[in-house]
PDB file of N, CA and C in Angstrom:
ATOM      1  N   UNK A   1      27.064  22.314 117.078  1.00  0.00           N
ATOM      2  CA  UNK A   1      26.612  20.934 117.248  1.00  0.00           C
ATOM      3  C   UNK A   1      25.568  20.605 116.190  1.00  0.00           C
ATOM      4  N   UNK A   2      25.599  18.877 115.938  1.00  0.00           N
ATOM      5  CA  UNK A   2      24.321  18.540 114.853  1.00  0.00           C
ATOM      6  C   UNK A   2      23.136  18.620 115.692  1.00  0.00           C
ATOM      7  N   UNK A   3      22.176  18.650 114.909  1.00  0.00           N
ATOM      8  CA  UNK A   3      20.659  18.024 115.385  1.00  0.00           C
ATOM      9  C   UNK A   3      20.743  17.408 116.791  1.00  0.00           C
ATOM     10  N   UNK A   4      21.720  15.834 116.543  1.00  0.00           N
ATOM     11  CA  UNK A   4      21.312  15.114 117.150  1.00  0.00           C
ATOM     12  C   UNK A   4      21.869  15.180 118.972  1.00  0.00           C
ATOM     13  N   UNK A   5      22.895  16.444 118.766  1.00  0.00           N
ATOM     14  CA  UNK A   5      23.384  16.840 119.577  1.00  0.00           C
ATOM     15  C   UNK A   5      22.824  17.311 120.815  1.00  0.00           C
ATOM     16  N   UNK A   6      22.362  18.767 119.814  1.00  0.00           N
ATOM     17  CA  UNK A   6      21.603  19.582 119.825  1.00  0.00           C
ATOM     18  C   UNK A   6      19.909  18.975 120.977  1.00  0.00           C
ATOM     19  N   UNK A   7      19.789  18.093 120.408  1.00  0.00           N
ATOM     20  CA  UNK A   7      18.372  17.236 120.842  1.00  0.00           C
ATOM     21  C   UNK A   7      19.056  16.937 122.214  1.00  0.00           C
ATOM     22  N   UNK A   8      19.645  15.522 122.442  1.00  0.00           N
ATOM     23  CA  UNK A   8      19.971  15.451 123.275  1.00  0.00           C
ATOM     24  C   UNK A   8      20.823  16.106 124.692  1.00  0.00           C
ATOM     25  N   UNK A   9      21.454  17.349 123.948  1.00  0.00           N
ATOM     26  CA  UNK A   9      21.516  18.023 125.249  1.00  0.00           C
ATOM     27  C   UNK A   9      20.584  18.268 125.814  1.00  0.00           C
ATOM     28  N   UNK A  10      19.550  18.808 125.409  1.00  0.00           N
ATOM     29  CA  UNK A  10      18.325  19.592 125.712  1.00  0.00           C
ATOM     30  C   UNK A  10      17.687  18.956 126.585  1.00  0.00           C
ATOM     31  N   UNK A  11      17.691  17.089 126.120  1.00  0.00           N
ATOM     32  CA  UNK A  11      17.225  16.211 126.794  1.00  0.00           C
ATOM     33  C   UNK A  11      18.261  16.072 128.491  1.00  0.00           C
ATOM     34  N   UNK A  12      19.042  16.177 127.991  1.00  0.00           N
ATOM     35  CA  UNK A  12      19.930  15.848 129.238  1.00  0.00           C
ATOM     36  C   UNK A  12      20.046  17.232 129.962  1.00  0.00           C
ATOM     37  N   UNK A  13      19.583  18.259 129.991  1.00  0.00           N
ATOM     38  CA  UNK A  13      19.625  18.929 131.235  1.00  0.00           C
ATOM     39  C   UNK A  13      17.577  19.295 131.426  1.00  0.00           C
ATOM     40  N   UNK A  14      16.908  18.664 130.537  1.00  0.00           N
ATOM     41  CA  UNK A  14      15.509  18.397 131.141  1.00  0.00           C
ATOM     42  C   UNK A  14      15.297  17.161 131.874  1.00  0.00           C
ATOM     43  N   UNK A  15      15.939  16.120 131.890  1.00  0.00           N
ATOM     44  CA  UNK A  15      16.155  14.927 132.674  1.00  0.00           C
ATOM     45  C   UNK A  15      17.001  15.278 134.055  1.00  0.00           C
ATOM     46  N   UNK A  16      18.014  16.101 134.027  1.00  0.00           N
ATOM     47  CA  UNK A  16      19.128  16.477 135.060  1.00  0.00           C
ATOM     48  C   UNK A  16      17.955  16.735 135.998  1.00  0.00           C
ATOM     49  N   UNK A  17      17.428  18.126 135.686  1.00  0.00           N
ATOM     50  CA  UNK A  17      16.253  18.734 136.427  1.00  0.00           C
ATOM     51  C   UNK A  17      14.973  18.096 136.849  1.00  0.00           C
ATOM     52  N   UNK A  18      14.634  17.167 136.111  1.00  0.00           N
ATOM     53  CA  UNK A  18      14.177  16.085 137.003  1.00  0.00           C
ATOM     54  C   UNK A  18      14.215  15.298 138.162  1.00  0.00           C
ATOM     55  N   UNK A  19      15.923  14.775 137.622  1.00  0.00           N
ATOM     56  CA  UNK A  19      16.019  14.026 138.695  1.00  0.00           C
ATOM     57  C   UNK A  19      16.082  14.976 139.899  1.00  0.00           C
ATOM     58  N   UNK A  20      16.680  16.087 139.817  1.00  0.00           N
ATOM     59  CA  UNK A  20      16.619  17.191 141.093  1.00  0.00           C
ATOM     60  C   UNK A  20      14.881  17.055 142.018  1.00  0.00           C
ATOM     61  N   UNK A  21      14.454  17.465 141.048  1.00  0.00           N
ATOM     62  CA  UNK A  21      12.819  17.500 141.446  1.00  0.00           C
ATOM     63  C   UNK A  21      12.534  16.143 142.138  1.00  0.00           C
ATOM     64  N   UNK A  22      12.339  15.150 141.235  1.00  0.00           N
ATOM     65  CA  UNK A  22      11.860  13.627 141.376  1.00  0.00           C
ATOM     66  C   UNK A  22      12.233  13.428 142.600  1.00  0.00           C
ATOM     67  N   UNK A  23      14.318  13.189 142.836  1.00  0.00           N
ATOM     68  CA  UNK A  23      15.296  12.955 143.493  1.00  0.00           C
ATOM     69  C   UNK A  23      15.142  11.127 143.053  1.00  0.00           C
ATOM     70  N   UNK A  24      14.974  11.151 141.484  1.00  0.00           N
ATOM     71  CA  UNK A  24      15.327   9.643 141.469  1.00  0.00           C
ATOM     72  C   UNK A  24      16.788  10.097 140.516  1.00  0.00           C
ATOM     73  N   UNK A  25      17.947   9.352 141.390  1.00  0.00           N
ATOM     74  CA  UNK A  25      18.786   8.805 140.466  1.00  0.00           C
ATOM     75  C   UNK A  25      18.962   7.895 139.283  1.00  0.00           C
ATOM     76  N   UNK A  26      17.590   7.473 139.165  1.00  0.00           N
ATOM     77  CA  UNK A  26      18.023   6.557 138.050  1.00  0.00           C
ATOM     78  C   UNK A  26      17.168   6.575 137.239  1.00  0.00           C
ATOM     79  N   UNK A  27      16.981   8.063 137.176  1.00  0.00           N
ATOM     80  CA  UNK A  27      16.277   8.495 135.478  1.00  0.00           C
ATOM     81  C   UNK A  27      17.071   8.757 134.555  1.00  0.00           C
ATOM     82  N   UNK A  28      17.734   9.039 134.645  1.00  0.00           N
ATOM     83  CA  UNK A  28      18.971   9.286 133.385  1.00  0.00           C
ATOM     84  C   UNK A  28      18.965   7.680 132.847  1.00  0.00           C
ATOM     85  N   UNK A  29      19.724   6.693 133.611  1.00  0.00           N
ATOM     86  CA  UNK A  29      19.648   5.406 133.014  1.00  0.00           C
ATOM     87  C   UNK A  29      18.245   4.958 132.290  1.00  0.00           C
ATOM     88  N   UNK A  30      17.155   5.308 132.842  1.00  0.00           N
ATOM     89  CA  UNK A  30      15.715   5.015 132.241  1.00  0.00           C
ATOM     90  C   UNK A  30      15.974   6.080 130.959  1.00  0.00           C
ATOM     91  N   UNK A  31      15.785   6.459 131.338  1.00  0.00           N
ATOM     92  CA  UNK A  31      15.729   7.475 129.624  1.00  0.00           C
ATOM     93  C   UNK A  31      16.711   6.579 128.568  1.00  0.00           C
ATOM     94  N   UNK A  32      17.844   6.546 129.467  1.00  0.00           N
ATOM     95  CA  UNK A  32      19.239   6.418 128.321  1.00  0.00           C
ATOM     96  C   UNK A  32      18.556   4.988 127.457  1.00  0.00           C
ATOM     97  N   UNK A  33      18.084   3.954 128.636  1.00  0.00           N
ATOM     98  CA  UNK A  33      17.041   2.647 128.234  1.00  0.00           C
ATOM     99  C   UNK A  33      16.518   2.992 126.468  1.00  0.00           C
ATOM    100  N   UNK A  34      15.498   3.871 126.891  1.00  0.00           N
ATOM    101  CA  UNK A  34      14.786   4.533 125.645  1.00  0.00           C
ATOM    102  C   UNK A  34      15.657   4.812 124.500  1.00  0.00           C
ATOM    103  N   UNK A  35      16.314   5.579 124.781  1.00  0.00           N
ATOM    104  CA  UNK A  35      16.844   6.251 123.576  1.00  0.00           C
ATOM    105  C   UNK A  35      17.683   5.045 122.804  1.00  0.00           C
ATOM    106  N   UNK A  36      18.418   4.551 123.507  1.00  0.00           N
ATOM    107  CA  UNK A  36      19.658   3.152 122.963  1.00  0.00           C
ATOM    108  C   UNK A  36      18.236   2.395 122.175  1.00  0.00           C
ATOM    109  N   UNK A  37      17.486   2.072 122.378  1.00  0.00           N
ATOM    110  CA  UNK A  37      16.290   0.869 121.807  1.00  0.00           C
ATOM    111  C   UNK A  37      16.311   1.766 120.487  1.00  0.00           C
ATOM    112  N   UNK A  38      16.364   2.971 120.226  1.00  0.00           N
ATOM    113  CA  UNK A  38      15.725   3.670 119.115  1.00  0.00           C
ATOM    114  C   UNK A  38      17.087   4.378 118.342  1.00  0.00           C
ATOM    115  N   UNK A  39      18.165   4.891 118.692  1.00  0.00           N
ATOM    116  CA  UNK A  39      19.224   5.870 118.924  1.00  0.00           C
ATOM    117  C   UNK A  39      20.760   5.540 119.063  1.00  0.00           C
ATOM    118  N   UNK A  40      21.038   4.884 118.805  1.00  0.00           N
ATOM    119  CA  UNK A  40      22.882   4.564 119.970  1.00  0.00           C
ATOM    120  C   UNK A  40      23.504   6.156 119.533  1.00  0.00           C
ATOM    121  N   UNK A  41      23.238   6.694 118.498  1.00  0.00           N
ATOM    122  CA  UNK A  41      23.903   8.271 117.972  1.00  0.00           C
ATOM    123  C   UNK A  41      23.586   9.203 119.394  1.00  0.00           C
ATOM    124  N   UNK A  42      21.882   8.888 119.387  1.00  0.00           N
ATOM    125  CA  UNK A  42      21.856  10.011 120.281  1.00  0.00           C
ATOM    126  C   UNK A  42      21.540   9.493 121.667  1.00  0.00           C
ATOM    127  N   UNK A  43      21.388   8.007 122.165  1.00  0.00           N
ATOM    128  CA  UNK A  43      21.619   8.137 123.505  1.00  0.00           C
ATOM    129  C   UNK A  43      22.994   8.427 123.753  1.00  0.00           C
ATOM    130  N   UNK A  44      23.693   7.840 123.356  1.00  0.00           N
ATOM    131  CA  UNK A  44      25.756   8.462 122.947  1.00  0.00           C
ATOM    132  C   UNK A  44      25.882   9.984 123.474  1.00  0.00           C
ATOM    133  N   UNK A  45      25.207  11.021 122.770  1.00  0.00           N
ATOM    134  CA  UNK A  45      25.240  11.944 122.830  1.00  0.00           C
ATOM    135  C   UNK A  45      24.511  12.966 124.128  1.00  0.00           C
ATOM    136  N   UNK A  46      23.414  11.949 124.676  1.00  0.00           N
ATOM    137  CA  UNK A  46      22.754  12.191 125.745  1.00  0.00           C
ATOM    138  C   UNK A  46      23.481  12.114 126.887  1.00  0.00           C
ATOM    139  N   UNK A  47      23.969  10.541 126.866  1.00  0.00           N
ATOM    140  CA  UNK A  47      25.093  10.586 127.861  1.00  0.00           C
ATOM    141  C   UNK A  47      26.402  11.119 128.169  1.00  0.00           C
ATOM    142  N   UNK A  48      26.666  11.926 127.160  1.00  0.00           N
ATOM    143  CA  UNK A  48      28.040  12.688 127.190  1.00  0.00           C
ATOM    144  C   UNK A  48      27.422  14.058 127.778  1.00  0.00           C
ATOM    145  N   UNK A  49      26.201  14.615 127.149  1.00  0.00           N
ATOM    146  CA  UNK A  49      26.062  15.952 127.528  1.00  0.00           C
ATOM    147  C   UNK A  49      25.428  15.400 129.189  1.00  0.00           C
ATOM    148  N   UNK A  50      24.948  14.463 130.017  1.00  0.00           N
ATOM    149  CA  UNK A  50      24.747  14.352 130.875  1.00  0.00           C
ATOM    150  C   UNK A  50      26.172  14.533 131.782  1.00  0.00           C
ATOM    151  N   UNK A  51      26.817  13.280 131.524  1.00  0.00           N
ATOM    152  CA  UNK A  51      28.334  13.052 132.398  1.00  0.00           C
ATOM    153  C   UNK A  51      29.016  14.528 132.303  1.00  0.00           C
ATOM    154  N   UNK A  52      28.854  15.634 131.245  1.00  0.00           N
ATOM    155  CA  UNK A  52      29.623  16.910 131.060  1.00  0.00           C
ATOM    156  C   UNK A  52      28.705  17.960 132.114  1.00  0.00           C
ATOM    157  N   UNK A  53      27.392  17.882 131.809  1.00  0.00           N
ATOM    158  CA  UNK A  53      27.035  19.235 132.862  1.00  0.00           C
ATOM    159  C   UNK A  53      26.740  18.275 134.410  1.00  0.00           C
ATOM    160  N   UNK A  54      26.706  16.905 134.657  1.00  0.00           N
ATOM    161  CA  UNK A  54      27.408  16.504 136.038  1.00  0.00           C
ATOM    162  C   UNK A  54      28.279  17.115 136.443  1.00  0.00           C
ATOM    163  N   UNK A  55      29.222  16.346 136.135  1.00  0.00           N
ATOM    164  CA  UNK A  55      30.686  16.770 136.767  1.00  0.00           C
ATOM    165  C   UNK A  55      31.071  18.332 136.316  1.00  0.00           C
ATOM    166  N   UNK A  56      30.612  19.045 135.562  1.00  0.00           N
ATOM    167  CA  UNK A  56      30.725  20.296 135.875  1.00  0.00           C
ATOM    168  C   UNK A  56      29.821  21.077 136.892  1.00  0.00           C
ATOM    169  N   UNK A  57      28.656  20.544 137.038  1.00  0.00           N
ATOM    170  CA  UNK A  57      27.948  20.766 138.677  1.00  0.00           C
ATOM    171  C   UNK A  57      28.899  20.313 140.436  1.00  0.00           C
ATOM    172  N   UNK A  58      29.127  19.267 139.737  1.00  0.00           N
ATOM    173  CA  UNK A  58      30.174  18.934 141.068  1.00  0.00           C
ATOM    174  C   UNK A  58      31.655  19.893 141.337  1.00  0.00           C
ATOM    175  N   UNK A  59      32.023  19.903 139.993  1.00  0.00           N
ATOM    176  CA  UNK A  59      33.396  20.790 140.332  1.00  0.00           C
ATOM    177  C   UNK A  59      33.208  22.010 140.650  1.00  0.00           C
ATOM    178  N   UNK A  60      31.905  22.765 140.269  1.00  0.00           N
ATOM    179  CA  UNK A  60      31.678  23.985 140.671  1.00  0.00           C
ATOM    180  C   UNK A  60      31.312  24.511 141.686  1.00  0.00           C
ATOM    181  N   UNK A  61      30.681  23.117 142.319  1.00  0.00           N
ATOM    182  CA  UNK A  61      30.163  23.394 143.916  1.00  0.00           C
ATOM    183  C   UNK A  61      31.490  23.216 145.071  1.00  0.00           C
ATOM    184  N   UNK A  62      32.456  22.604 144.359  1.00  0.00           N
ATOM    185  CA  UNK A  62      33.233  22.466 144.747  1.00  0.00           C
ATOM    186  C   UNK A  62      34.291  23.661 145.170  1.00  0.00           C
ATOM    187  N   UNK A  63      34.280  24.084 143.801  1.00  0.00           N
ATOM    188  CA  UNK A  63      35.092  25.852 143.693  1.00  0.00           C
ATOM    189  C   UNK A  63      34.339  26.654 144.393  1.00  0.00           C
ATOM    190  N   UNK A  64      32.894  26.530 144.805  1.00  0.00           N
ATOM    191  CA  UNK A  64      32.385  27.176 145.692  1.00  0.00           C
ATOM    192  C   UNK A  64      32.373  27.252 146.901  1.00  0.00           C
ATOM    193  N   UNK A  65      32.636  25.761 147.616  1.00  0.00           N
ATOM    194  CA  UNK A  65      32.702  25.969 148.750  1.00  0.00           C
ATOM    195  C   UNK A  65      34.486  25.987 148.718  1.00  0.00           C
ATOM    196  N   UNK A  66      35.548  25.643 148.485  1.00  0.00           N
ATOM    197  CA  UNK A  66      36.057  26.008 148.716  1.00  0.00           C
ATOM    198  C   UNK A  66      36.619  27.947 148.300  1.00  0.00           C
ATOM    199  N   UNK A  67      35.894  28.663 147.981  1.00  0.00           N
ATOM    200  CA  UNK A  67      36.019  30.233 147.697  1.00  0.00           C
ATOM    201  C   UNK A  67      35.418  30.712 149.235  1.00  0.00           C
ATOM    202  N   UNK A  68      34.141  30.198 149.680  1.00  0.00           N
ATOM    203  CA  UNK A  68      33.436  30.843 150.775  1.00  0.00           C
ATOM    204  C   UNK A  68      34.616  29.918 151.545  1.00  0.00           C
ATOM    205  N   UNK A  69      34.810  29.099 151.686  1.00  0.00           N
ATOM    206  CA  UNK A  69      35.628  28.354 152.996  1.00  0.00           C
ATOM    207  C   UNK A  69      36.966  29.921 153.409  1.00  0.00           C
ATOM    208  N   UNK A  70      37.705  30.110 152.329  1.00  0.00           N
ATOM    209  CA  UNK A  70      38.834  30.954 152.153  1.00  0.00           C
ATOM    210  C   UNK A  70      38.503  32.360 152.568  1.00  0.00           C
ATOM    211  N   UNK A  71      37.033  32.959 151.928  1.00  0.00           N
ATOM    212  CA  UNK A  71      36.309  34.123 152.198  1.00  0.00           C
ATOM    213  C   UNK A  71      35.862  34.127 154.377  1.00  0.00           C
ATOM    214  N   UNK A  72      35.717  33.066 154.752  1.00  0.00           N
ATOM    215  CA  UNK A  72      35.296  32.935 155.711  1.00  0.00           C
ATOM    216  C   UNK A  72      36.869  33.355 156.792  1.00  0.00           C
ATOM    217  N   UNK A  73      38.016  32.393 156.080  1.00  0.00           N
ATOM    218  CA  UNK A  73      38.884  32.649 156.939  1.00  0.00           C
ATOM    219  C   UNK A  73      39.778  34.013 156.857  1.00  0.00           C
ATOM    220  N   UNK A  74      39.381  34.909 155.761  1.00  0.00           N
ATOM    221  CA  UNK A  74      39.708  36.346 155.413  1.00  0.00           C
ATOM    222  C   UNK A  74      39.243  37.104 156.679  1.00  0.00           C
ATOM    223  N   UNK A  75      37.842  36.382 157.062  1.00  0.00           N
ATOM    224  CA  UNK A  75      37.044  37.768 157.905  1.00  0.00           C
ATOM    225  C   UNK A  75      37.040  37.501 159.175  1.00  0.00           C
TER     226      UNK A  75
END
């Protein structure tokens, strides 16, 4: 990845972890605010590496409970 990539991932899973902490959903959009005023390259890029380690949090919790669901009906 470039720089600007590079940057904004970094940003987008220190914002992710925020919002965990905070529990505001709508820090990502505040940030994204920021960056677009200064950035369209790298809020662009913020929001892709956001929407990518999302929905790879969701699908994984997903593969998780359904593994223990299956593990449960084994035993």
């Amino acid at each position: 990845m470039g720089i600007a990539e590079d940057l904004a991932d970094a940003l987008a899973r220190d914002v992710i972890a925020a919002m965990d902490e905070l529990g505001d959903d709508t820090l990502v959009d505040q940030v994204s605010k920021i960056l677009i005023a200064t950035s369209s390259t790298t809020q662009e890029a913020f929001m892709t590496s956001v929407k990518v380690r999302i929905s790879e949090r969701r699908a994984r919790r997903f593969l998780d409970d359904r593994l223990a669901a299956a593990r449960v009906r084994k035993a």
